[in-house]
Protein backbone atom coordinates (compact mmCIF):
# COMPACT_ATOMS: atom_id res chain seq x y z
CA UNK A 1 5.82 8.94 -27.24
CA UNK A 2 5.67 9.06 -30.72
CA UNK A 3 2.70 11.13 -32.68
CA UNK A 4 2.10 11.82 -36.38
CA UNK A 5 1.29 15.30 -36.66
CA UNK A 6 0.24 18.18 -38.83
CA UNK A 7 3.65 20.12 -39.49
CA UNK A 8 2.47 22.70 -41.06
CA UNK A 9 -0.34 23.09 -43.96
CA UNK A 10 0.60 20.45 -46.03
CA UNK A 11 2.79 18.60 -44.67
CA UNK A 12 2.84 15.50 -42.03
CA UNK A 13 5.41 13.26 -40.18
CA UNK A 14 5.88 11.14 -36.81
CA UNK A 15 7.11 13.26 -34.21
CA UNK A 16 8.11 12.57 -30.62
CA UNK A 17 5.92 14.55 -28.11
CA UNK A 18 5.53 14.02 -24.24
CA UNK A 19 3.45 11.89 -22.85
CA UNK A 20 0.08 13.96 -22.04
CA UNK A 21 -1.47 14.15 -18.32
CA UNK A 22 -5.20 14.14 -16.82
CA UNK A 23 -6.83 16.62 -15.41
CA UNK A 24 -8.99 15.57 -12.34
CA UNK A 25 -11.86 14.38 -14.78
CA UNK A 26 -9.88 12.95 -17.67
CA UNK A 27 -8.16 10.09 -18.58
CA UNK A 28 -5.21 9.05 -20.76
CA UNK A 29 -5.93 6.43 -23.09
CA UNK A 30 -3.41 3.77 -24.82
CA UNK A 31 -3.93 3.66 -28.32
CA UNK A 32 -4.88 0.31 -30.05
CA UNK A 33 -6.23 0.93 -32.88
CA UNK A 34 -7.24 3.74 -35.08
CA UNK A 35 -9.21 4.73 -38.49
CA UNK A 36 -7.90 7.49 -40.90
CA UNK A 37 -10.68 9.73 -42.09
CA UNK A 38 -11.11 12.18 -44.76
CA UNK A 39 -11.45 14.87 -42.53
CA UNK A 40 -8.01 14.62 -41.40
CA UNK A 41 -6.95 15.23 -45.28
CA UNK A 42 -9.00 18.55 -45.19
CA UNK A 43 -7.25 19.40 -41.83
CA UNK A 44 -3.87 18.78 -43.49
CA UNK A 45 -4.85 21.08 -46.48
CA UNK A 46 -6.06 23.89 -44.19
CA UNK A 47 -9.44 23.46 -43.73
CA UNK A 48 -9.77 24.12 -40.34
CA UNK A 49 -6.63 27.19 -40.44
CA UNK A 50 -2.78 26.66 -39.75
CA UNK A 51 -1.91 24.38 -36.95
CA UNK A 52 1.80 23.66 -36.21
CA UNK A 53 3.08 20.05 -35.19
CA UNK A 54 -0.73 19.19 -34.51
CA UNK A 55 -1.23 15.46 -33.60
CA UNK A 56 -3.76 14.15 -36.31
CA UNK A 57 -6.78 12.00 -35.62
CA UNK A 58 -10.04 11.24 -34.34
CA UNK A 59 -11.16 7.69 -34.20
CA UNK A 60 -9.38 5.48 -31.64
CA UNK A 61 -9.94 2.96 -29.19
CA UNK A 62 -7.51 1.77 -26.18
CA UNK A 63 -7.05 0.61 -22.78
CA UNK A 64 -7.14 2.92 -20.28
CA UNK A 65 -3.82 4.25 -18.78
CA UNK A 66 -4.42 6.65 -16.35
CA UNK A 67 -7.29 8.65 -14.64
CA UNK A 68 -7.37 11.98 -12.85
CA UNK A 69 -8.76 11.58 -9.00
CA UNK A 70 -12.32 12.92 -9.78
CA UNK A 71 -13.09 10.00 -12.55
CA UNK A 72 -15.74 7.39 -10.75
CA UNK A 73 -16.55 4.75 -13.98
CA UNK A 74 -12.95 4.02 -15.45
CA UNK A 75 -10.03 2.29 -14.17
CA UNK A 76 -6.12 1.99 -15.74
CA UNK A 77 -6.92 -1.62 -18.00
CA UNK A 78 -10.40 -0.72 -19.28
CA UNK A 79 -10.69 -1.38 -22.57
CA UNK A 80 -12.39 1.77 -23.82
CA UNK A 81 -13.66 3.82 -27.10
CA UNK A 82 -13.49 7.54 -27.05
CA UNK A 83 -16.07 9.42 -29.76
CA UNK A 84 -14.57 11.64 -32.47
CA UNK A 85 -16.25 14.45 -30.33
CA UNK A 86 -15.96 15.24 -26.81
CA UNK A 87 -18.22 17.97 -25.68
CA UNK A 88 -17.55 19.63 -22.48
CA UNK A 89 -20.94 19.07 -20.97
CA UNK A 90 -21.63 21.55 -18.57
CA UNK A 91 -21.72 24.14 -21.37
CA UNK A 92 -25.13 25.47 -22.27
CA UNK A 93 -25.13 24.18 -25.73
CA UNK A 94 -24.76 21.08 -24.16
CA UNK A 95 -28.01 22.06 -21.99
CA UNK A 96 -29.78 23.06 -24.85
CA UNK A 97 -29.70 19.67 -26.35
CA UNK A 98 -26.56 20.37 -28.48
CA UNK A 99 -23.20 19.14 -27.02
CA UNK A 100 -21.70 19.05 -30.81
CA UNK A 101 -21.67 22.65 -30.27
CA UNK A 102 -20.44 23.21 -26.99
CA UNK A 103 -18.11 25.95 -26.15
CA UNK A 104 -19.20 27.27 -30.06
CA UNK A 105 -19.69 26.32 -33.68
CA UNK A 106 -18.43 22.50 -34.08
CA UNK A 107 -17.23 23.30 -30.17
CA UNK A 108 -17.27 19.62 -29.48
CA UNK A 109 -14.52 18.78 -32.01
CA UNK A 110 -11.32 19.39 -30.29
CA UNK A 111 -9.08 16.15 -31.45
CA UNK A 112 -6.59 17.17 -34.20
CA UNK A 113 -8.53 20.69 -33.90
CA UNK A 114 -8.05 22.48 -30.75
CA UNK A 115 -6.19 20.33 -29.14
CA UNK A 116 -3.96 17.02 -30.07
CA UNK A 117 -5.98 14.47 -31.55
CA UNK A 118 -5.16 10.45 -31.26
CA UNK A 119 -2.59 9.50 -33.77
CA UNK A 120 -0.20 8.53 -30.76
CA UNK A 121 0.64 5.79 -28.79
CA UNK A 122 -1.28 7.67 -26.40
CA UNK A 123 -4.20 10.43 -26.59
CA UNK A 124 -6.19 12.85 -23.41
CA UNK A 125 -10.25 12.62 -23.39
CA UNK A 126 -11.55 15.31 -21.39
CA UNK A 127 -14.63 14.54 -18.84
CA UNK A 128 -13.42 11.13 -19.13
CA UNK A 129 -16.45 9.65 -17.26
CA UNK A 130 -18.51 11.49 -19.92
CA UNK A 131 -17.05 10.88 -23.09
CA UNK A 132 -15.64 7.39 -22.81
CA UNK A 133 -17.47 3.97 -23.11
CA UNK A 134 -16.13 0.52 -22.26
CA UNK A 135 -16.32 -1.68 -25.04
CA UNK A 136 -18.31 -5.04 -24.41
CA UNK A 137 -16.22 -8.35 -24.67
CA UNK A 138 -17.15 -9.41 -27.98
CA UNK A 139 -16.72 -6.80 -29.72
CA UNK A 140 -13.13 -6.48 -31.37
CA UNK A 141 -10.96 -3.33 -31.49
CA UNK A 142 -11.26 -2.58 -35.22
CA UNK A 143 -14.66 -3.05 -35.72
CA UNK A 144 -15.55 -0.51 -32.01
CA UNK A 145 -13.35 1.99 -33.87
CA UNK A 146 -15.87 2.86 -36.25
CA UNK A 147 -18.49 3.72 -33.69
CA UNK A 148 -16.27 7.29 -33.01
CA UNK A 149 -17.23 8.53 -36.01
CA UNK A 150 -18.30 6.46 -38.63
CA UNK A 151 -21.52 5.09 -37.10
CA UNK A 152 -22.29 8.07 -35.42
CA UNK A 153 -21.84 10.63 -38.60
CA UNK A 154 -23.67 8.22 -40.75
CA UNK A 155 -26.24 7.41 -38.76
CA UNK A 156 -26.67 10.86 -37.62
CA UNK A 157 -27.50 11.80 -41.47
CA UNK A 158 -30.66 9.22 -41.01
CA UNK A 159 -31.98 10.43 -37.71
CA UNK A 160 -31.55 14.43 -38.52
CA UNK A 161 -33.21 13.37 -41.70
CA UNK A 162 -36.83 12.17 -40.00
CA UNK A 163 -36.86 8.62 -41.94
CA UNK A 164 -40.37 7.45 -42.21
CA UNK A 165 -41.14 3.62 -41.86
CA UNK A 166 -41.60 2.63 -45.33
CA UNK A 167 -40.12 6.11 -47.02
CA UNK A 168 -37.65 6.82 -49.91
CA UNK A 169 -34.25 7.97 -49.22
CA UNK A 170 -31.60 9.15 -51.50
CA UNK A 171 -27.73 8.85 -49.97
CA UNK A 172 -25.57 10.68 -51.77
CA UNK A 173 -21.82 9.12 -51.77
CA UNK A 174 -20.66 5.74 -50.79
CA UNK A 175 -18.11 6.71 -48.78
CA UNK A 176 -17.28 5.29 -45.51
CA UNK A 177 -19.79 8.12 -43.92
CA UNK A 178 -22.47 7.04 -46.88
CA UNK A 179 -22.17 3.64 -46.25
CA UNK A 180 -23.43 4.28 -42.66
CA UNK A 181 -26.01 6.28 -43.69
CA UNK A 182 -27.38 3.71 -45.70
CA UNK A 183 -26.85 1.43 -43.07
CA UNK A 184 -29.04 3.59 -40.63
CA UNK A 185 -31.95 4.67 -43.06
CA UNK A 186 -32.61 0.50 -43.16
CA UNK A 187 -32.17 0.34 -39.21
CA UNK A 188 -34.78 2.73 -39.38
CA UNK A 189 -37.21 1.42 -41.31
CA UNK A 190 -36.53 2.85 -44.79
CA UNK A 191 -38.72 1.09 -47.22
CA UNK A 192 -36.38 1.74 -50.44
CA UNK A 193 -32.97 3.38 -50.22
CA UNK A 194 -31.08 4.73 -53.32
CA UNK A 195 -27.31 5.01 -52.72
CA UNK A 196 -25.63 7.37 -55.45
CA UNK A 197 -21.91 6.22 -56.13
CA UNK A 198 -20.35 5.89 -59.45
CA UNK A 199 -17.30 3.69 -58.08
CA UNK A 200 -17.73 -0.61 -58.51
CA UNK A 201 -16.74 -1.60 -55.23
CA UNK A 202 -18.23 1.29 -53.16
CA UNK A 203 -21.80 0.24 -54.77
CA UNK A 204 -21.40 -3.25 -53.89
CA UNK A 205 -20.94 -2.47 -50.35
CA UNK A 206 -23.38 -0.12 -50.11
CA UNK A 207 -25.74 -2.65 -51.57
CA UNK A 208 -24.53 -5.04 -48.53
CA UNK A 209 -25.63 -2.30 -46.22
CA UNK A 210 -29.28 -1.92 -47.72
CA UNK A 211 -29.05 -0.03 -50.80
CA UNK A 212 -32.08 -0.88 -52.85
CA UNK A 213 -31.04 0.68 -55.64
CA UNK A 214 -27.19 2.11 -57.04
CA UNK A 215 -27.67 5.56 -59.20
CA UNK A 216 -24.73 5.85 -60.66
CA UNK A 217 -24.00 9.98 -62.05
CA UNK A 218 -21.77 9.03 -64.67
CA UNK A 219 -23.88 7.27 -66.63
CA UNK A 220 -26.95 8.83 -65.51
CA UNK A 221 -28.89 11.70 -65.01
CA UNK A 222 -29.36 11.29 -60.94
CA UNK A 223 -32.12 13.72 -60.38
CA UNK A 224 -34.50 11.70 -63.69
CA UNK A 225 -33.26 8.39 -62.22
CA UNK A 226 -34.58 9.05 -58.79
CA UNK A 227 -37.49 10.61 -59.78
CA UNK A 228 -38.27 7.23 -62.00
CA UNK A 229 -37.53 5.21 -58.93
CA UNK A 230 -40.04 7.24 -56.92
CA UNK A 231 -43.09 7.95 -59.49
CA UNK A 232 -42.08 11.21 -60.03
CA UNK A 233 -42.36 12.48 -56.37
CA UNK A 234 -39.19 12.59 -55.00
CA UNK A 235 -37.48 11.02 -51.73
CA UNK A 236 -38.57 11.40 -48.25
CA UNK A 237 -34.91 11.96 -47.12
CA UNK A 238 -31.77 12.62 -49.28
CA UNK A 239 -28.73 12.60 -47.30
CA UNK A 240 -25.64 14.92 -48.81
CA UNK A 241 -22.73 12.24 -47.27
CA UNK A 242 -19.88 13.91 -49.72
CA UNK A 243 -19.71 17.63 -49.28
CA UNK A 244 -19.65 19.05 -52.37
CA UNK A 245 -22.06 22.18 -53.83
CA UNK A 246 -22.88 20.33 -56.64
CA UNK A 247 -23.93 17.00 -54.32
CA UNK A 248 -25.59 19.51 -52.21
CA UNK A 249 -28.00 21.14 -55.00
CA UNK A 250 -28.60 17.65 -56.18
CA UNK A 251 -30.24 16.71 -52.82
CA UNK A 252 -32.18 19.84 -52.44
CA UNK A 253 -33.36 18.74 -56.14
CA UNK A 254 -34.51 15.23 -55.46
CA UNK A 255 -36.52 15.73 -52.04
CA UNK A 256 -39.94 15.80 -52.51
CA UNK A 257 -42.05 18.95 -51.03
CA UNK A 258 -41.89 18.45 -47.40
CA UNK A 259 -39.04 16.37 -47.46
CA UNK A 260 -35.70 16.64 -45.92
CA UNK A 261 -32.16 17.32 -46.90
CA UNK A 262 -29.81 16.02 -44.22
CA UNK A 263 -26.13 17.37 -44.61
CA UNK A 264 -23.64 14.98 -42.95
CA UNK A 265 -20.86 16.47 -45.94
CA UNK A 266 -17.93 18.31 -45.08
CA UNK A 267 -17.24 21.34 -46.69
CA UNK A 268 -13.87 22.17 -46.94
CA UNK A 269 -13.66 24.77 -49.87
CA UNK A 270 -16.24 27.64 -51.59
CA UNK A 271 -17.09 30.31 -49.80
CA UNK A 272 -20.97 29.77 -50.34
CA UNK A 273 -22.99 26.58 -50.89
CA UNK A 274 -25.98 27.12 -53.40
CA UNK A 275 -29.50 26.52 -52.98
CA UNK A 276 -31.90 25.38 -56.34
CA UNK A 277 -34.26 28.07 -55.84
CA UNK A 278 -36.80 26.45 -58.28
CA UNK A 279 -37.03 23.04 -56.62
CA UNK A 280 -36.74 24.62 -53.08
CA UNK A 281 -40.15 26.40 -54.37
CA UNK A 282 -38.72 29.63 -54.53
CA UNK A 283 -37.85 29.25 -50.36
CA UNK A 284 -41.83 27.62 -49.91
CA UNK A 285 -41.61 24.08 -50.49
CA UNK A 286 -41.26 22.89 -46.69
CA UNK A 287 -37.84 21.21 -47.78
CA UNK A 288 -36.24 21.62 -44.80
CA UNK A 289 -32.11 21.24 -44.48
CA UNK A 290 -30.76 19.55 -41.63
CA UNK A 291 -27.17 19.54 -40.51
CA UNK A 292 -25.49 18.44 -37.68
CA UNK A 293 -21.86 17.26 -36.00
CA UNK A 294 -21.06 13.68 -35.20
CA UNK A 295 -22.53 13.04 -32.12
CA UNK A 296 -20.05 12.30 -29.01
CA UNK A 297 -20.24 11.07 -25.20
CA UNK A 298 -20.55 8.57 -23.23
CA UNK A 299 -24.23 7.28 -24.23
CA UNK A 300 -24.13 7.80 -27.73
CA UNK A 301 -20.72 5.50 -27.93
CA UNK A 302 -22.49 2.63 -25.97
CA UNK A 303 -25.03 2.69 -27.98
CA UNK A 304 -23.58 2.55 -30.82
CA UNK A 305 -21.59 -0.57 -29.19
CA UNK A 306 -24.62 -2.17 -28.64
CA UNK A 307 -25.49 -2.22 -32.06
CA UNK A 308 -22.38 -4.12 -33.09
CA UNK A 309 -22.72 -6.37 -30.25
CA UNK A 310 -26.03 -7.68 -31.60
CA UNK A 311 -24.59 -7.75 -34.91
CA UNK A 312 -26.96 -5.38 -36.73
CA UNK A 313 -24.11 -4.25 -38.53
CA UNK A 314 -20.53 -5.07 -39.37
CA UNK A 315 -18.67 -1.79 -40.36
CA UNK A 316 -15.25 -3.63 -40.51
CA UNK A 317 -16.53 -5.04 -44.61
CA UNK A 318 -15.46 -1.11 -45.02
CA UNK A 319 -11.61 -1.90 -44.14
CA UNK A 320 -9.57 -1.99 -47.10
CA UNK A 321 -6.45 -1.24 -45.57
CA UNK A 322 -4.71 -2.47 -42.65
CA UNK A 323 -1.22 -0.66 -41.39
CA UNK A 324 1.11 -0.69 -38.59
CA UNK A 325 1.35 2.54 -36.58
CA UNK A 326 5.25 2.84 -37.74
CA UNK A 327 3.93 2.85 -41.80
CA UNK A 328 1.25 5.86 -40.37
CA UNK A 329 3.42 8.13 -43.22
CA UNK A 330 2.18 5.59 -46.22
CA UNK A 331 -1.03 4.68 -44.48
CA UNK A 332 -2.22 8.49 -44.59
CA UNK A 333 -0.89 9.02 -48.35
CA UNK A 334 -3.30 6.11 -49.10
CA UNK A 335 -6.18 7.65 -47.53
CA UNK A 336 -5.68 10.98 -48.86
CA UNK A 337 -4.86 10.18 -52.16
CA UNK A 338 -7.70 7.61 -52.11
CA UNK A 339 -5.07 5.28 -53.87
CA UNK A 340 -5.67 1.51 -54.60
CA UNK A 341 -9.29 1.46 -54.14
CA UNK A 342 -9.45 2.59 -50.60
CA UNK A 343 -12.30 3.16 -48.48
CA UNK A 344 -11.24 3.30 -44.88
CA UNK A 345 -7.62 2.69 -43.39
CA UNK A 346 -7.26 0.92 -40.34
CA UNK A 347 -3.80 1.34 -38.39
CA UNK A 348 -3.22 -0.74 -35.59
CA UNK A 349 -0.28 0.06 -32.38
């Protein structure tokens, strides 16, 4: 089968690769579609260490091709979506409430990590019965696809940050993760949401997802804008959605005492990220930082599905980009490069 892999730090390319197997509780899945995320840049830069001929990837949908003997729910022809993450659920993170983590930090996250991810014309899912969800008739193969990661990350950043009905949040970066995030403070009840995005078409969408309000840092001061929009207190909830230390300090800055800074941003370079120490109240201002990993599995996913099947939101508005699995070369350098106004990169098989 063919696979477009991680050569080496750096560099990418298609590659032919065998076909993988199950193991009693997994499945092989067909690829139909599949998103390109940011994450898979930092990968390709070395975020996560070397890897050598490493199939890229994390966000895919497909129909079933084969099951090992132990899987009960799925059959060969189901047409199925696999989260970004995949815990292995008998773990005792997984016990203790936090499968992200299983088998260690960010254990959950083996595509295009510890193992081959699902830039292929076919991909593995461990504990198949577990971590796959059929996809209800309905709902179309590009916009499920966002559910792996998108939907989850994003709306992830609202939960972890303890939205009250009717409070402020701050969402920092319009990015395809942002955009969700502003998506999911509304779901939630937000009674004004700020998005913080600087580029035209990113603040238009993220004013189609329930941004009340665009801050915009180049032209602005963010932290004297957001105070203006909130009387001076600060948000209930800022939500870091870029990974950066200057985002970071920015959302520690703007959350009012007792507030919450939810961290949904990948960092992929610095050694440290800095804390504000006068506007965390010198370490006694009950700001409290959240972070988390996209949550994965079986329930989460149908969830998620059931969101888009009562049309509460329609992710596929973030699709800018639509490529054949045999262009995967130019659809990555898109992506990465962010060229001609990308936000999100859809490649269909």
């Amino acid at each position: 089968m063919k696979a477009f892999v991680m050569k080496e730090i750096g560099q990418v390319g298609l590659l032919d690769k065998p076909m993988p197997k199950p193991g009693p509780l997994d499945a092989v899945v067909r690829t139909t579609a599949a998103l390109i995320c940011t994450s898979d840049s930092h990968t390709v830069s070395g975020g996560i260490g070397p890897r050598e001929n490493l199939t890229l990837g994390h966000e895919a949908v497909g129909t079933v091709h084969e099951v090992g003997s132990e899987v009960k729910d799925f059959r060969p022809g189901d047409r199925v979506l696999s989260g970004a993450i995949t815990p292995d659920w008998g773990d005792l993170a997984s016990q203790n409430g936090h499968p992200s983590q299983s088998g260690g930090p960010l254990g959950g996250f083996k595509f295009a990590n510890s193992k081959d991810g699902v830039f292929a014309e076919y991909f593995h899912v461990n504990e198949a019965d577990a971590n796959l969800a059929k996809i209800p008739d309905g709902v179309p193969d590009e916009a499920a696809v966002y559910c792996a990661d998108m939907l989850s990350t994003g709306f992830m950043g609202a939960e972890h940050g303890d939205v009250p009905m009717g409070g402020t949040v701050a969402v920092l970066a319009q990015g395809p993760v942002g955009l969700m995030a502003t998506a999911g403070a509304r779901l939630l009840g937000a009674g004004l949401v700020i998005g913080i995005e600087s580029v035209p078409d990113r603040q238009k969408l993220a004013r189609a997802y329930g941004a009340d309000e665009i801050v915009d840092f180049t032209k602005e001061d963010v932290v004297e804008r957001v105070l203006d929009l909130t009387g001076g207190q600060g948000v209930d909830t800022a939500i870091e959605a870029l990974g950066a230390d200057a985002t970071f300090q920015t959302a520690v800055r703007i959350v009012k005492p007792g507030g919450t800074i939810s961290n949904i941003g990948y960092y992929g370079e610095g050694e440290f990220v800095r804390i504000p120490r006068a506007e965390w109240g010198v370490g006694m201002a009950d700001k409290t930082i959240a972070s988390g990993l996209c949550p994965g599995g079986r329930l989460r996913m149908e969830r998620l599905l059931r969101i888009l099947q009562a049309q509460r939101v329609d992710p596929t508005r973030m699709t800018t980009h639509t490529f054949s699995f045999d262009e995967m070369e130019r659809a990555f350098e898109v992506s990465d490069k962010k060229l001609e106004d990308v936000v999100k990169v859809l490649v269909t098989f």
